[in-house]
Protein backbone atom coordinates (compact mmCIF):
# COMPACT_ATOMS: atom_id res chain seq x y z
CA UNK A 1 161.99 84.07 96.49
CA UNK A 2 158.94 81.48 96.49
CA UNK A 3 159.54 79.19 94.06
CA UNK A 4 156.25 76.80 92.97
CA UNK A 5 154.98 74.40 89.89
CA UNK A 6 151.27 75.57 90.71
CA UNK A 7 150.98 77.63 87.20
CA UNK A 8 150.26 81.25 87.39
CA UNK A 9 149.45 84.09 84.55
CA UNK A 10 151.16 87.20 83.99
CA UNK A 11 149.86 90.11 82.18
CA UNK A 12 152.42 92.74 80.83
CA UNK A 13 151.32 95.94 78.59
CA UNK A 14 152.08 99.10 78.09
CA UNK A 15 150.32 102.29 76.53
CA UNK A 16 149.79 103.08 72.86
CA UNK A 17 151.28 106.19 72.13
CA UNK A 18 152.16 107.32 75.58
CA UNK A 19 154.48 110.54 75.03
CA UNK A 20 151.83 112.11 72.97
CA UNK A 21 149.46 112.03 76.41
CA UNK A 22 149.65 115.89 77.89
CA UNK A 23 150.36 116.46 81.55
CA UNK A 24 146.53 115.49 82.87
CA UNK A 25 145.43 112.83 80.63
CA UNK A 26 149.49 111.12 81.83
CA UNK A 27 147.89 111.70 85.37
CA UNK A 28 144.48 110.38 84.60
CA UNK A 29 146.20 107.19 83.22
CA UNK A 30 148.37 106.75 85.92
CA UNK A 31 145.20 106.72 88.41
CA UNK A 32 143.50 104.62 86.27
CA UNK A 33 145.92 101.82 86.21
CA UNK A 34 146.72 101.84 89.65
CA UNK A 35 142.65 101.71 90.29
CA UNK A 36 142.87 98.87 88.15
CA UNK A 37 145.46 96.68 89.61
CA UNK A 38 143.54 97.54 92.93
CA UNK A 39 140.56 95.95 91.65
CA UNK A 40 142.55 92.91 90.34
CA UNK A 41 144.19 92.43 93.97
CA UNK A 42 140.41 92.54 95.26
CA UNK A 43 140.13 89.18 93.14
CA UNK A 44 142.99 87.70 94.83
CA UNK A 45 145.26 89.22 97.90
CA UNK A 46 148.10 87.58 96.00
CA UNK A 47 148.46 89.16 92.98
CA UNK A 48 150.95 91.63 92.39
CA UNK A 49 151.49 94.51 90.18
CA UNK A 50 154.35 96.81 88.93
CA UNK A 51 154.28 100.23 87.09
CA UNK A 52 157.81 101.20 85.02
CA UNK A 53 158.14 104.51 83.34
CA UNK A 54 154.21 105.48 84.05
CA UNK A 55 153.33 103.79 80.60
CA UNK A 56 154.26 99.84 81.16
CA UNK A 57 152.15 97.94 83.88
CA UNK A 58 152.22 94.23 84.63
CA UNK A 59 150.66 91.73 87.20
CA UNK A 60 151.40 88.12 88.37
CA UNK A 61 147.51 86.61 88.42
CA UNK A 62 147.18 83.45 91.07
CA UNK A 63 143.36 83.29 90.41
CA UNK A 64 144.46 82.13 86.70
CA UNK A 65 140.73 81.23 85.58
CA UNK A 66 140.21 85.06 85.64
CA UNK A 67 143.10 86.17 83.21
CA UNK A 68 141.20 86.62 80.76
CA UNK A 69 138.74 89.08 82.65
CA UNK A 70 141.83 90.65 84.08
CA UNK A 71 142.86 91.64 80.69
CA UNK A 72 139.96 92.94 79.48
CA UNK A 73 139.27 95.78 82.64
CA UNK A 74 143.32 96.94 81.85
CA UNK A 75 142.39 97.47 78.10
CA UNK A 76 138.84 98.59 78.30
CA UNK A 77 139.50 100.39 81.73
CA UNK A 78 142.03 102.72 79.71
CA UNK A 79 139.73 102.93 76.35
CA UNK A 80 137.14 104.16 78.86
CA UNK A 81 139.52 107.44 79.23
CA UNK A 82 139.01 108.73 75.83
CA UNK A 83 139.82 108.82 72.11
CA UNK A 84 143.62 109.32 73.17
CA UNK A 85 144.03 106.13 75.40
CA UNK A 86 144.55 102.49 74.45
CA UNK A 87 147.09 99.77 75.20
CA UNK A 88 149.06 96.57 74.39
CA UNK A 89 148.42 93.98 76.37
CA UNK A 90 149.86 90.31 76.41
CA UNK A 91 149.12 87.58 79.03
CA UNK A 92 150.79 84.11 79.16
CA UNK A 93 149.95 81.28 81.75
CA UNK A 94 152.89 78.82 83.05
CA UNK A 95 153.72 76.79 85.79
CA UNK A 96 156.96 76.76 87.78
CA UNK A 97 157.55 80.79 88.14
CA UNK A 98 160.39 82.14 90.46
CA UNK A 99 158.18 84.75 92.43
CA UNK A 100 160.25 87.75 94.56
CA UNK A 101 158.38 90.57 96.55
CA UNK A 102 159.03 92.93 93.27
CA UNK A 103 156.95 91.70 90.30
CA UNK A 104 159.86 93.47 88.05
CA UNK A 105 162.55 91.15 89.56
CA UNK A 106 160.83 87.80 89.10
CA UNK A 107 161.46 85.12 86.57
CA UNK A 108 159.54 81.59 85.26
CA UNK A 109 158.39 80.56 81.63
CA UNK A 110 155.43 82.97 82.38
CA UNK A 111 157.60 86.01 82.77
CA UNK A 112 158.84 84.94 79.34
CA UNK A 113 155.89 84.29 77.38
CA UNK A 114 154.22 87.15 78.27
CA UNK A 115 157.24 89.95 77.58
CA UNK A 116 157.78 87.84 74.35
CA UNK A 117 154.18 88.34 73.20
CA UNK A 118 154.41 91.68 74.03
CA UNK A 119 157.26 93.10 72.05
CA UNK A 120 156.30 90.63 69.05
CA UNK A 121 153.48 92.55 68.58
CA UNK A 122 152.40 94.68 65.70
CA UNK A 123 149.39 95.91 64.39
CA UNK A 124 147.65 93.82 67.19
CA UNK A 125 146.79 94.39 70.89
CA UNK A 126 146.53 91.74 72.63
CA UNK A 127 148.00 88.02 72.55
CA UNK A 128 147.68 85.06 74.88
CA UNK A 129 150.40 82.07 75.23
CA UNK A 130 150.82 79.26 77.67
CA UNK A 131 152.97 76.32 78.21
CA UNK A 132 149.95 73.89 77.38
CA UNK A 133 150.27 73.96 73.47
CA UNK A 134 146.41 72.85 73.39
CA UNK A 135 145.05 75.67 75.33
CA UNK A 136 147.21 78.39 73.34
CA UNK A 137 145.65 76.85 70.50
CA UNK A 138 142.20 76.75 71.37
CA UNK A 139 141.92 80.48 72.33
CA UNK A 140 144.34 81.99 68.96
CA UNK A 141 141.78 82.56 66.56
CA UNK A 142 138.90 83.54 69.44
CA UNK A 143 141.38 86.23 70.82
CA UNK A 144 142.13 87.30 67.86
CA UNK A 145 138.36 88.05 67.30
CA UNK A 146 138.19 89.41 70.91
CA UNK A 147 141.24 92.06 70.22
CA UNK A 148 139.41 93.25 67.43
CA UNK A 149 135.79 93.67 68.74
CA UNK A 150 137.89 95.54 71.45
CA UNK A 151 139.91 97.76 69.45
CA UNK A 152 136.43 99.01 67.86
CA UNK A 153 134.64 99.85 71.28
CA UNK A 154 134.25 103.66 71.71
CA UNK A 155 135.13 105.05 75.30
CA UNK A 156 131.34 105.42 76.05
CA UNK A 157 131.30 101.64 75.40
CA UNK A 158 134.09 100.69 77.67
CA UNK A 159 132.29 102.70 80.66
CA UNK A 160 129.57 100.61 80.01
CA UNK A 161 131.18 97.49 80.31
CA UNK A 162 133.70 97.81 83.26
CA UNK A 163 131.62 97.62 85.73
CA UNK A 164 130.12 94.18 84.47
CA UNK A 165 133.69 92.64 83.66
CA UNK A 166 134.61 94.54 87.21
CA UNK A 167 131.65 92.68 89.23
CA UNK A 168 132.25 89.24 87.21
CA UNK A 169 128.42 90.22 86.15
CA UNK A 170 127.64 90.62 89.97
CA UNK A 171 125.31 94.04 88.27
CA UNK A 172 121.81 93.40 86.72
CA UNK A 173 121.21 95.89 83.47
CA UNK A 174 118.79 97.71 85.68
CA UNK A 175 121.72 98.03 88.16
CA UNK A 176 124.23 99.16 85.79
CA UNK A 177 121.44 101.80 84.08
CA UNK A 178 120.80 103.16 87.88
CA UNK A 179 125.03 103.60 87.86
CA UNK A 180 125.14 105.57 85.34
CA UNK A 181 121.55 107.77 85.20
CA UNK A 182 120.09 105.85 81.92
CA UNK A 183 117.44 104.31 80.97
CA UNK A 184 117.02 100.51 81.33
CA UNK A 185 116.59 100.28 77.36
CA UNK A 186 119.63 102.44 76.63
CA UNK A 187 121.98 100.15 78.81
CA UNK A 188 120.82 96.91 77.46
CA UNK A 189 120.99 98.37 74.07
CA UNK A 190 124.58 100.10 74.64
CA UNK A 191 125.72 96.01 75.82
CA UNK A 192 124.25 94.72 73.11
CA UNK A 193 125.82 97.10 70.70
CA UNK A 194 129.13 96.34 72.33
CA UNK A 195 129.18 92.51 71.80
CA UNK A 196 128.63 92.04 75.36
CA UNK A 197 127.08 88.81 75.11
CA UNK A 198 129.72 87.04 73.05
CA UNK A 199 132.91 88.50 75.05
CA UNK A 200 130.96 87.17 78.14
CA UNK A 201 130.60 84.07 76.61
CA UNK A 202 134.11 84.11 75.81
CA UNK A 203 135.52 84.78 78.97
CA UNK A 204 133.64 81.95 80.69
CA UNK A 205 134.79 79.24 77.97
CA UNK A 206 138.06 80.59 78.94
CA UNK A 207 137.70 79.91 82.45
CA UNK A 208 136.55 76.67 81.79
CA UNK A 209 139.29 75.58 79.79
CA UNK A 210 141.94 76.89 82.22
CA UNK A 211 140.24 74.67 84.32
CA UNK A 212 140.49 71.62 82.28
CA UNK A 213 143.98 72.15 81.06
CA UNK A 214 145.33 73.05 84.24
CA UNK A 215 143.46 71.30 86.96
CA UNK A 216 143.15 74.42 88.58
């Protein structure tokens, strides 16, 4: 057990409507979140993931600026699937977290924050809390705005974007158009239909004000 007051996030989820998957789109899920927590451990050696039941993922984030980002590739990784994918998602950031080798058996206010936003929700999908009342606060009404510019992506939308919240941007538009055998115009148009500018804009202000709030 590694026990530590440096504040961490944890991101817990599970699918939407999971037992009406069939036998290959259940597989193609399953790939796809475990590609997903690969990428998120290429952030940061130390995070950790867990799968339960195929349908409910989480991950213990040490690189806490980029929960955010994190987030966003789980739920627009598995909208990128089809019409028949989409998930729940809540992430919480705390300090003083109990931490064991499996991510299911470890405890701290995180832990708790996150599983409570998770089975509070309803008609939403996706919810952020902290321990800093200020920076829960500052993000409610913007990620509230996020979860529904997200919910109204299509799949072809969510391909689009991965690979720029995957790189942290790291791909130019004429980079992501050579990925995926489009024209330049088509890609900065499909971003641009997306809200690509504004949930990039988002996720830096959100990095920034981890940063402030917890003197990361």
């Amino acid at each position: 057990m590694e026990q530590g007051c440096k504040p961490i996030a944890v991101i817990s989820g599970d699918v939407v409507n999971s037992t009406k998957l069939s036998s290959d789109q259940y597989e193609q899920l399953l790939k796809r979140i475990k590609e997903i927590q690969q990428w998120i451990s290429e952030g940061d050696s130390a995070n950790t993931h867990s799968i339960e039941r195929g349908d409910e993922f989480q991950t213990v984030v040490h690189d806490i600026e980029n929960a955010l980002r994190y987030t966003m590739i789980y739920r627009i990784g598995i909208k990128a699937l089809g019409k028949a994918f989409d998930s729940r998602i809540s992430f919480a950031i705390a300090s003083n977290a109990d931490l064991r080798e499996l991510v299911s058996e470890s405890m701290g206010q995180a832990f708790v924050l996150s599983g409570r936003g998770l089975k509070a929700m309803k008609g939403e999908r996706l919810f952020f809390d902290s321990d800093c009342a200020e920076l829960t606060e500052s993000f409610d009404l913007l990620l509230k705005y996020l979860d529904r510019q997200l919910t109204e992506l299509t799949s072809r939308q969510c391909e689009m974007i991965l690979p720029m919240l995957r790189t942290n941007e790291g791909l130019s538009i004429s980079e992501l158009a050579e990925k995926f055998g489009v024209a330049i115009a088509t890609a900065s148009k499909s971003l641009k239909a997306s809200g690509w500018s504004l949930i990039s804009e988002l996720n830096q202000r959100f990095i920034n004000q981890v940063a402030r709030f917890t003197h990361v």
